[in-house]
Protein backbone atom coordinates (compact mmCIF):
# COMPACT_ATOMS: atom_id res chain seq x y z
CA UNK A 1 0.00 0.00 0.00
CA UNK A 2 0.88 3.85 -0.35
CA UNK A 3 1.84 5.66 2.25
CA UNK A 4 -1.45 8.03 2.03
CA UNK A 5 -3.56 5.45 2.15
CA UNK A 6 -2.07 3.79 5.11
CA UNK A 7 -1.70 7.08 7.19
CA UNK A 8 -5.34 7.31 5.85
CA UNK A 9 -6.53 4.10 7.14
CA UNK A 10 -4.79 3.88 10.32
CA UNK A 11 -6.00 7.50 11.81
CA UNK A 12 -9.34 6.33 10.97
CA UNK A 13 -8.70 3.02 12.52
CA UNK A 14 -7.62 4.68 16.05
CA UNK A 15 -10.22 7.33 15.43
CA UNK A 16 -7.88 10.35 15.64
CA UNK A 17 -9.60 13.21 13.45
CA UNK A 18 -7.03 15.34 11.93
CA UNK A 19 -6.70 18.17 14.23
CA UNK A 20 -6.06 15.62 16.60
CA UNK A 21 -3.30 14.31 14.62
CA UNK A 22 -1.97 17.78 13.92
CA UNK A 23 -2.40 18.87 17.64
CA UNK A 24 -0.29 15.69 18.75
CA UNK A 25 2.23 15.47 16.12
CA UNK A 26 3.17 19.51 15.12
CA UNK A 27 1.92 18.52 11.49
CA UNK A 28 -0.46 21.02 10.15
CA UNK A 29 -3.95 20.02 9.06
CA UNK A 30 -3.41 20.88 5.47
CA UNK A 31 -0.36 19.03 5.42
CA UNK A 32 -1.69 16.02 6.76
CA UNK A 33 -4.28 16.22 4.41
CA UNK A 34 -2.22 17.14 1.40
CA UNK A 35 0.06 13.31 2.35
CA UNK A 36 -3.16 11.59 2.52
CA UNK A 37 -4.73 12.98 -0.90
CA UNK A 38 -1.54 12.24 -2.46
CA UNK A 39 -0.39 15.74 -3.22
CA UNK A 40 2.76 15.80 -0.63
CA UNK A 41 5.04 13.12 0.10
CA UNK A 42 5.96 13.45 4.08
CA UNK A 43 10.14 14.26 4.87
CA UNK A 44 11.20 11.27 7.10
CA UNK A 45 11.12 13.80 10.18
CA UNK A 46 7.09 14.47 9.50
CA UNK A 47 6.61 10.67 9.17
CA UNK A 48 8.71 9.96 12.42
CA UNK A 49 6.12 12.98 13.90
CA UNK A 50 3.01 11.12 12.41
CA UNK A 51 3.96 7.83 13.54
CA UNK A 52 4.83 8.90 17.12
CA UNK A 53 1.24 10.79 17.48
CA UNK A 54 -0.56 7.59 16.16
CA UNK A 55 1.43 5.33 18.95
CA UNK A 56 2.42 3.23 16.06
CA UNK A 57 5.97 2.44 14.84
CA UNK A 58 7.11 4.34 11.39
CA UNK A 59 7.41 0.66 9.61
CA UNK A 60 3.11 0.90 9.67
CA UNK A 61 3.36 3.43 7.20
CA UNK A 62 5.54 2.25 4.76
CA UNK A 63 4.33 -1.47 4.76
CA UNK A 64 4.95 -2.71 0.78
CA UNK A 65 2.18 -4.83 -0.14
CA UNK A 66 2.49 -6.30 -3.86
């Protein structure tokens, strides 16, 4: 799977709304937003941010599924 999609799925999973998200992880809304519509690829740092705010390791969002 894609990156947006995962980030996507798992927020919706833990049911963390995105100013949630934002508010724990110093990513802005529209960021957020822009990774999961696939119109920004997240830096390593904002994925390290992401993953720490969902309590998940950053390996969950990167998972390669063929």
């Amino acid at each position: 799977m894609q990156i947006e999609i995962l980030l996507k799925q798992i927020r919706q999973e833990k049911k963390v709304t995105l100013t949630k998200l934002s508010d724990r992880s110093g990513v802005s809304v529209s960021h957020i937003s822009d990774i999961e519509n696939n119109y920004k690829m997240p830096s390593l740092l904002v994925s390290v941010k992401l993953a720490k705010a969902l309590d998940i390791e950053i390996t969950e969002l990167y998972k390669v599924t063929w």
